[in-house]
C-alpha atoms as a PDB file:
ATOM      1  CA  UNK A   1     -86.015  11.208 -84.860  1.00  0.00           C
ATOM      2  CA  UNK A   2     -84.806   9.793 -87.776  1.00  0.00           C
ATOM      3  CA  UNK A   3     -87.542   6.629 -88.139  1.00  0.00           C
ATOM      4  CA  UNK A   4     -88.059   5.406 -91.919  1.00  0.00           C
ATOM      5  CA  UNK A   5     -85.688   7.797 -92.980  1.00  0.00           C
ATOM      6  CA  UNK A   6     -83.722   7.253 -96.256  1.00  0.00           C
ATOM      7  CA  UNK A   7     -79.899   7.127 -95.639  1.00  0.00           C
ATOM      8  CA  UNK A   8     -78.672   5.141 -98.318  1.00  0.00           C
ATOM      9  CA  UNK A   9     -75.419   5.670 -99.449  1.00  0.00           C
ATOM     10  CA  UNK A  10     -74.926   8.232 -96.698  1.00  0.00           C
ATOM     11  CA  UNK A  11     -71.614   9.211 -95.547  1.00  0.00           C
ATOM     12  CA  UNK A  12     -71.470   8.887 -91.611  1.00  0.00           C
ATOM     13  CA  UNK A  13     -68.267   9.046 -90.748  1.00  0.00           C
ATOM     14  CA  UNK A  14     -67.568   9.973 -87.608  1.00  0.00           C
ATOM     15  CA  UNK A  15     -71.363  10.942 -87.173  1.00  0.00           C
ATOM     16  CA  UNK A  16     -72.190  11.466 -83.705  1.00  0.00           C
ATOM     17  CA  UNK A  17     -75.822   9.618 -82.916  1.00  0.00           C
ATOM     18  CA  UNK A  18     -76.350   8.838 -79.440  1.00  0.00           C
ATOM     19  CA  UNK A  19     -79.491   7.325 -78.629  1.00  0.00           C
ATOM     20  CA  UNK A  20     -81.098   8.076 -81.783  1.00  0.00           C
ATOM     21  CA  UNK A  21     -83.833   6.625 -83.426  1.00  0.00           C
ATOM     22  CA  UNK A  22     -82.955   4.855 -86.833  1.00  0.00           C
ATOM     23  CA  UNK A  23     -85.812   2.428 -86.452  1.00  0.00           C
ATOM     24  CA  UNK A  24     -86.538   0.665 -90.143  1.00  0.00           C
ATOM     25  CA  UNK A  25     -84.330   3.402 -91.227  1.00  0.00           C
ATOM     26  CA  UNK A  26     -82.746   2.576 -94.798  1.00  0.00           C
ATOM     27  CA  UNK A  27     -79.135   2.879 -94.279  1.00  0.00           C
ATOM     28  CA  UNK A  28     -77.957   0.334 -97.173  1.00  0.00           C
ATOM     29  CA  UNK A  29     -74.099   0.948 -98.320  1.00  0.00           C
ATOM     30  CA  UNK A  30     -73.843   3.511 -95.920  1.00  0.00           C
ATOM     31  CA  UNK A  31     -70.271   4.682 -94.449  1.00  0.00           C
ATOM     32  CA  UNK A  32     -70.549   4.463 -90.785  1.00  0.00           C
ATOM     33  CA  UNK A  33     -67.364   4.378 -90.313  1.00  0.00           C
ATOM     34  CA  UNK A  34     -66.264   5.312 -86.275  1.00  0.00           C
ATOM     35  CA  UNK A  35     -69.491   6.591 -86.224  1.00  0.00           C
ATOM     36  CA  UNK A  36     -70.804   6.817 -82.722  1.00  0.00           C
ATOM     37  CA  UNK A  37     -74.383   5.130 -82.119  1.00  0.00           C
ATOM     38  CA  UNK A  38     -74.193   4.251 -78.531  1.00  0.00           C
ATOM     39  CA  UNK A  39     -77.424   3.197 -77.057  1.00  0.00           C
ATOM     40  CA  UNK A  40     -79.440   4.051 -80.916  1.00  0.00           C
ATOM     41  CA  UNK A  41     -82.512   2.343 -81.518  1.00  0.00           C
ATOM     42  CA  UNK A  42     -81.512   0.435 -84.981  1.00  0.00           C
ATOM     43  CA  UNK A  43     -84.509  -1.829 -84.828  1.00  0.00           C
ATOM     44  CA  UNK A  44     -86.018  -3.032 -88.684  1.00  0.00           C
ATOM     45  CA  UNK A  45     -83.301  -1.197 -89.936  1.00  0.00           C
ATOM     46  CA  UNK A  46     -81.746  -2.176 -93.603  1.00  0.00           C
ATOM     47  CA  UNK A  47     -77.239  -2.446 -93.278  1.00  0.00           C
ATOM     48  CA  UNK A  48     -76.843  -3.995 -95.657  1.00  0.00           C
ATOM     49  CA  UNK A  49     -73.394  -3.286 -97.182  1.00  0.00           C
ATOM     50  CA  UNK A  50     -72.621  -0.894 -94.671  1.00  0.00           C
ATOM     51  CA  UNK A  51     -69.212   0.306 -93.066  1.00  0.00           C
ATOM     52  CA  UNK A  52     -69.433  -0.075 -89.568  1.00  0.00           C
ATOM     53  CA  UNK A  53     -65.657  -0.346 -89.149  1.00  0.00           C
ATOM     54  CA  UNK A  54     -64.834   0.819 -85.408  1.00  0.00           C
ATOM     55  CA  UNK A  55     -68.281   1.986 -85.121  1.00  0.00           C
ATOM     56  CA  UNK A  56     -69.653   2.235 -81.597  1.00  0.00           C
ATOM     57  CA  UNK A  57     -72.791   0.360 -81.059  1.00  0.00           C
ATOM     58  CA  UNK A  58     -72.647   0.024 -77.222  1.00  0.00           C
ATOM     59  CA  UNK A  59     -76.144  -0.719 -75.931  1.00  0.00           C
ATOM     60  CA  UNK A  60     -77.891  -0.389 -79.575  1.00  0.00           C
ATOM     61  CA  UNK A  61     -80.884  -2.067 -80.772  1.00  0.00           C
ATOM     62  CA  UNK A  62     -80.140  -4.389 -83.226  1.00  0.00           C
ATOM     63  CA  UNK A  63     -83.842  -6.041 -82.936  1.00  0.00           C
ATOM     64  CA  UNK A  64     -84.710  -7.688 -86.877  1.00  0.00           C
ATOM     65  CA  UNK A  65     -81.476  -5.515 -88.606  1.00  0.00           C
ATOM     66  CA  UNK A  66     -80.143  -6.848 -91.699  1.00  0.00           C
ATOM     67  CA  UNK A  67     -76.848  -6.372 -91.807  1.00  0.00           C
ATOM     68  CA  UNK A  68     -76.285  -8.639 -94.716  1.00  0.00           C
ATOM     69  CA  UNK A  69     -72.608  -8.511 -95.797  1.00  0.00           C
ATOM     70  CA  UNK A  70     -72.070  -5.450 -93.318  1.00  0.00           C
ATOM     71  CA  UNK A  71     -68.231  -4.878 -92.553  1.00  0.00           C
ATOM     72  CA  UNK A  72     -68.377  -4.232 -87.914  1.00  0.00           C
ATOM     73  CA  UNK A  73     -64.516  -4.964 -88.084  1.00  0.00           C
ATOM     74  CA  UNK A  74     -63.496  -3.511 -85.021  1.00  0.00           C
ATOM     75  CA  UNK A  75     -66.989  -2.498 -83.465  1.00  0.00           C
ATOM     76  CA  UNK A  76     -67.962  -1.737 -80.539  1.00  0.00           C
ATOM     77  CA  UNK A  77     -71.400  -4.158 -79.859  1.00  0.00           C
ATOM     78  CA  UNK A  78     -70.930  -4.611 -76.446  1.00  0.00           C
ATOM     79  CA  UNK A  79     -74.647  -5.099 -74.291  1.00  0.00           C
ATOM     80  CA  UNK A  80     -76.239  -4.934 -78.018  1.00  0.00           C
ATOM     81  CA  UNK A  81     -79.782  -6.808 -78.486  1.00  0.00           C
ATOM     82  CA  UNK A  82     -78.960  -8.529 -81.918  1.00  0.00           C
ATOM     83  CA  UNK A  83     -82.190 -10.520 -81.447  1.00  0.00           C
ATOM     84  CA  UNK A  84     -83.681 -12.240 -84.943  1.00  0.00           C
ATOM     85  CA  UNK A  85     -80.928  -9.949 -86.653  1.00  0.00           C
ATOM     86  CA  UNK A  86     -79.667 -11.211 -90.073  1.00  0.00           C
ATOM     87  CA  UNK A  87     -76.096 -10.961 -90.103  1.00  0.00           C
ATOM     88  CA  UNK A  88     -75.224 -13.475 -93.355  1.00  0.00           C
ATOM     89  CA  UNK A  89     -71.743 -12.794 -94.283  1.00  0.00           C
ATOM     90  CA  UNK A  90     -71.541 -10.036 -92.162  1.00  0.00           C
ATOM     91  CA  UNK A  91     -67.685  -9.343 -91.105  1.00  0.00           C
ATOM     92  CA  UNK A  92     -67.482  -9.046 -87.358  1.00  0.00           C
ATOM     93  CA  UNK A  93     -63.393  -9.316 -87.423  1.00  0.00           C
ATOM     94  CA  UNK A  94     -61.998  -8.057 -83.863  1.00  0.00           C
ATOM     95  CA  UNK A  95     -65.818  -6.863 -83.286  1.00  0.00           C
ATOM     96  CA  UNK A  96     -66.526  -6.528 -78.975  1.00  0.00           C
ATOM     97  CA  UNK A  97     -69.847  -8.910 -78.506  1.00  0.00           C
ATOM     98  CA  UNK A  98     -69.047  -8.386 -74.763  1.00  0.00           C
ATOM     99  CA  UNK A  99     -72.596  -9.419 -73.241  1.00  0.00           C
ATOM    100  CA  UNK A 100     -74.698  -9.248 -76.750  1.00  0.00           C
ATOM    101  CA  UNK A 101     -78.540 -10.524 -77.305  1.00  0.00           C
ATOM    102  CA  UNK A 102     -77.833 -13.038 -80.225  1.00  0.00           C
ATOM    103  CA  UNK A 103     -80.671 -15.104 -79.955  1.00  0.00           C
ATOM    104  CA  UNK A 104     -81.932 -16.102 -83.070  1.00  0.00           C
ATOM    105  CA  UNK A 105     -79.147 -14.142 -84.933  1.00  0.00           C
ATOM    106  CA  UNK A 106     -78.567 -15.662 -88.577  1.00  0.00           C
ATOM    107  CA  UNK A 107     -74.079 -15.572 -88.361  1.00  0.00           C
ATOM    108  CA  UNK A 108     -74.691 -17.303 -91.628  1.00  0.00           C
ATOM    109  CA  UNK A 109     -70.925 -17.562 -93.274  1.00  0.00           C
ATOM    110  CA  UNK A 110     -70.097 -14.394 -90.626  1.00  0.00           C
ATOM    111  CA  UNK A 111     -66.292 -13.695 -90.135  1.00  0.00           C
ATOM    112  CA  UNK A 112     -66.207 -13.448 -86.413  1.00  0.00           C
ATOM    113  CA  UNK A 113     -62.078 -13.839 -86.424  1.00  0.00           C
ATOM    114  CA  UNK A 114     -60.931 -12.570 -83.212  1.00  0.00           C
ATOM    115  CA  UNK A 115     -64.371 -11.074 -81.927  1.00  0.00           C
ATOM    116  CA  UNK A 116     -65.019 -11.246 -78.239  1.00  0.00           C
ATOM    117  CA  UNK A 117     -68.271 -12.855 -77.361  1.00  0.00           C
ATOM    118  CA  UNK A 118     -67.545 -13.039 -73.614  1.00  0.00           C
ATOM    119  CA  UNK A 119     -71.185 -13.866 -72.202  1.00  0.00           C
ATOM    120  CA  UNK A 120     -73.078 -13.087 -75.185  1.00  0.00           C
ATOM    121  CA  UNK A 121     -76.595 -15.165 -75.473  1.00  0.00           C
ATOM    122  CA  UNK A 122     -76.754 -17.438 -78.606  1.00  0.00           C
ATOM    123  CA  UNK A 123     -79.730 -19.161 -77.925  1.00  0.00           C
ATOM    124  CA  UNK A 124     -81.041 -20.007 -81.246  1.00  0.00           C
ATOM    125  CA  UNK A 125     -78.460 -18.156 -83.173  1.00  0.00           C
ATOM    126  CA  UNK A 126     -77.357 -19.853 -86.663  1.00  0.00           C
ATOM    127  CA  UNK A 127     -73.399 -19.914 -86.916  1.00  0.00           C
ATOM    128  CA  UNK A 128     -72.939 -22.692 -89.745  1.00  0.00           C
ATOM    129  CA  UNK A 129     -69.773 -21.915 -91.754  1.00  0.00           C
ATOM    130  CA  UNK A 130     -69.498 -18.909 -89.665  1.00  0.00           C
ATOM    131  CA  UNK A 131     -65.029 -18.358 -89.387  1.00  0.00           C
ATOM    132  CA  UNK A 132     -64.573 -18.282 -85.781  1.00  0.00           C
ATOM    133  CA  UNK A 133     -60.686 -18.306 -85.376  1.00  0.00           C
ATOM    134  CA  UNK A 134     -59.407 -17.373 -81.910  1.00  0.00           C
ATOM    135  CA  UNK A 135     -63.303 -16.006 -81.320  1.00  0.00           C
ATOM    136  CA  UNK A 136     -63.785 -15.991 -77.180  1.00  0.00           C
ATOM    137  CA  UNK A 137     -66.731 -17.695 -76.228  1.00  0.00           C
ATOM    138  CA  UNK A 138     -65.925 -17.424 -72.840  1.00  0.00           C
ATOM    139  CA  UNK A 139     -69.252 -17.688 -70.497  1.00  0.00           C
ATOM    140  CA  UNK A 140     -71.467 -17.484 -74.001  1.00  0.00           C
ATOM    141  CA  UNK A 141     -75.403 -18.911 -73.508  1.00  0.00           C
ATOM    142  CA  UNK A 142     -76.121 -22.082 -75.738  1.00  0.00           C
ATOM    143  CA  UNK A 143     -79.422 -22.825 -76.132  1.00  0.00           C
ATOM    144  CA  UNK A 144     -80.413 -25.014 -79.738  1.00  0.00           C
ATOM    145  CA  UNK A 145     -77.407 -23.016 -81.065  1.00  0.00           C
ATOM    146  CA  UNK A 146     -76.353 -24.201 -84.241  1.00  0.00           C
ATOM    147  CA  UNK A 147     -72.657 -24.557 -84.710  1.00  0.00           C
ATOM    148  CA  UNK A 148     -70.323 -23.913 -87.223  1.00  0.00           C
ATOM    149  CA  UNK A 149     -70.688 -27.818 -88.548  1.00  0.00           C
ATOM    150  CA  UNK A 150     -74.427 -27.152 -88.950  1.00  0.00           C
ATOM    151  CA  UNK A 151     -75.316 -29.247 -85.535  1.00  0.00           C
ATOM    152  CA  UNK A 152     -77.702 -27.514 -83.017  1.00  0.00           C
ATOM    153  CA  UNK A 153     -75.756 -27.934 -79.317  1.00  0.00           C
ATOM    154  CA  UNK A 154     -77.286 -27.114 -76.500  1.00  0.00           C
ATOM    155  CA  UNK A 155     -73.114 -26.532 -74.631  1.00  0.00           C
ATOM    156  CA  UNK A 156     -70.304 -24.261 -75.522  1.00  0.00           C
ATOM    157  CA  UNK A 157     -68.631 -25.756 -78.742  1.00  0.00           C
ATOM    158  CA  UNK A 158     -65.932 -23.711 -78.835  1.00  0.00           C
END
């Protein structure tokens, strides 16, 4: 159990955390590179700044994370609940949305550059001047979703 714990600055790499439980867990900066945090409950937790390159966050709870300026190139997000979570600048390059829980998910200025989004829910989620170049938003949920040109659609604008 690793709720409210301190990890800033931490180096993850590779760290092997199935299922655990990072909730409001300080993990700002941290290297979690390839780390492995399939099905981890990351709810209230602070990423900002962090590595997540190729990290594997299959089934995670993302519920209220900021992951302000957080680098998921290449991550594995597939089935994650990214519900209310802040993900301003946050680079999502190549990142597998396969499925996600966006709703109400601040993409503020994200980088979401070749990220699959295949049936991901973005009811509510905020993607003005998010980069969305060759982005699939095959099947995604639109609900009040504001686009990239700040307009709230309530259809696939992609």
């Amino acid at each position: 159990n690793l709720t409210n714990a301190n990890l800033r600055d931490a180096d993850l790499t590779n760290a092997s955390l199935l299922r655990a439980d990072l909730t409001n867990a300080s993990l700002l900066r941290a290297d979690l590179t390839s780390a492995f945090l399939y099905g981890a409950d990351l709810t209230d937790a602070s990423l900002s700044g962090a590595n997540l390159t190729n990290a594997n966050l299959r089934d995670a709870d993302l519920t209220d994370a900021n992951l302000y300026d957080a680098d998921l190139t290449d991550a594995d997000l597939r089935n994650a609940d990214l519900t209310n979570a802040y993900l301003y600048g946050a680079n999502l390059t190549n990142a597998d949305l396969y499925g996600a829980d966006l709703t109400n998910a601040n993409l503020y200025g994200a980088n979401l550059t070749d990220a699959g989004l295949y049936g991901a829910n973005l009811t509510n989620a905020y993607l003005y001047l998010a980069t969305v170049t060759n982005a699939n938003f095959a099947f995604t949920t639109w609900s009040n979703t504001i686009w990239i040109d700040g307009v709230a659609y309530n259809t696939n604008q992609a």
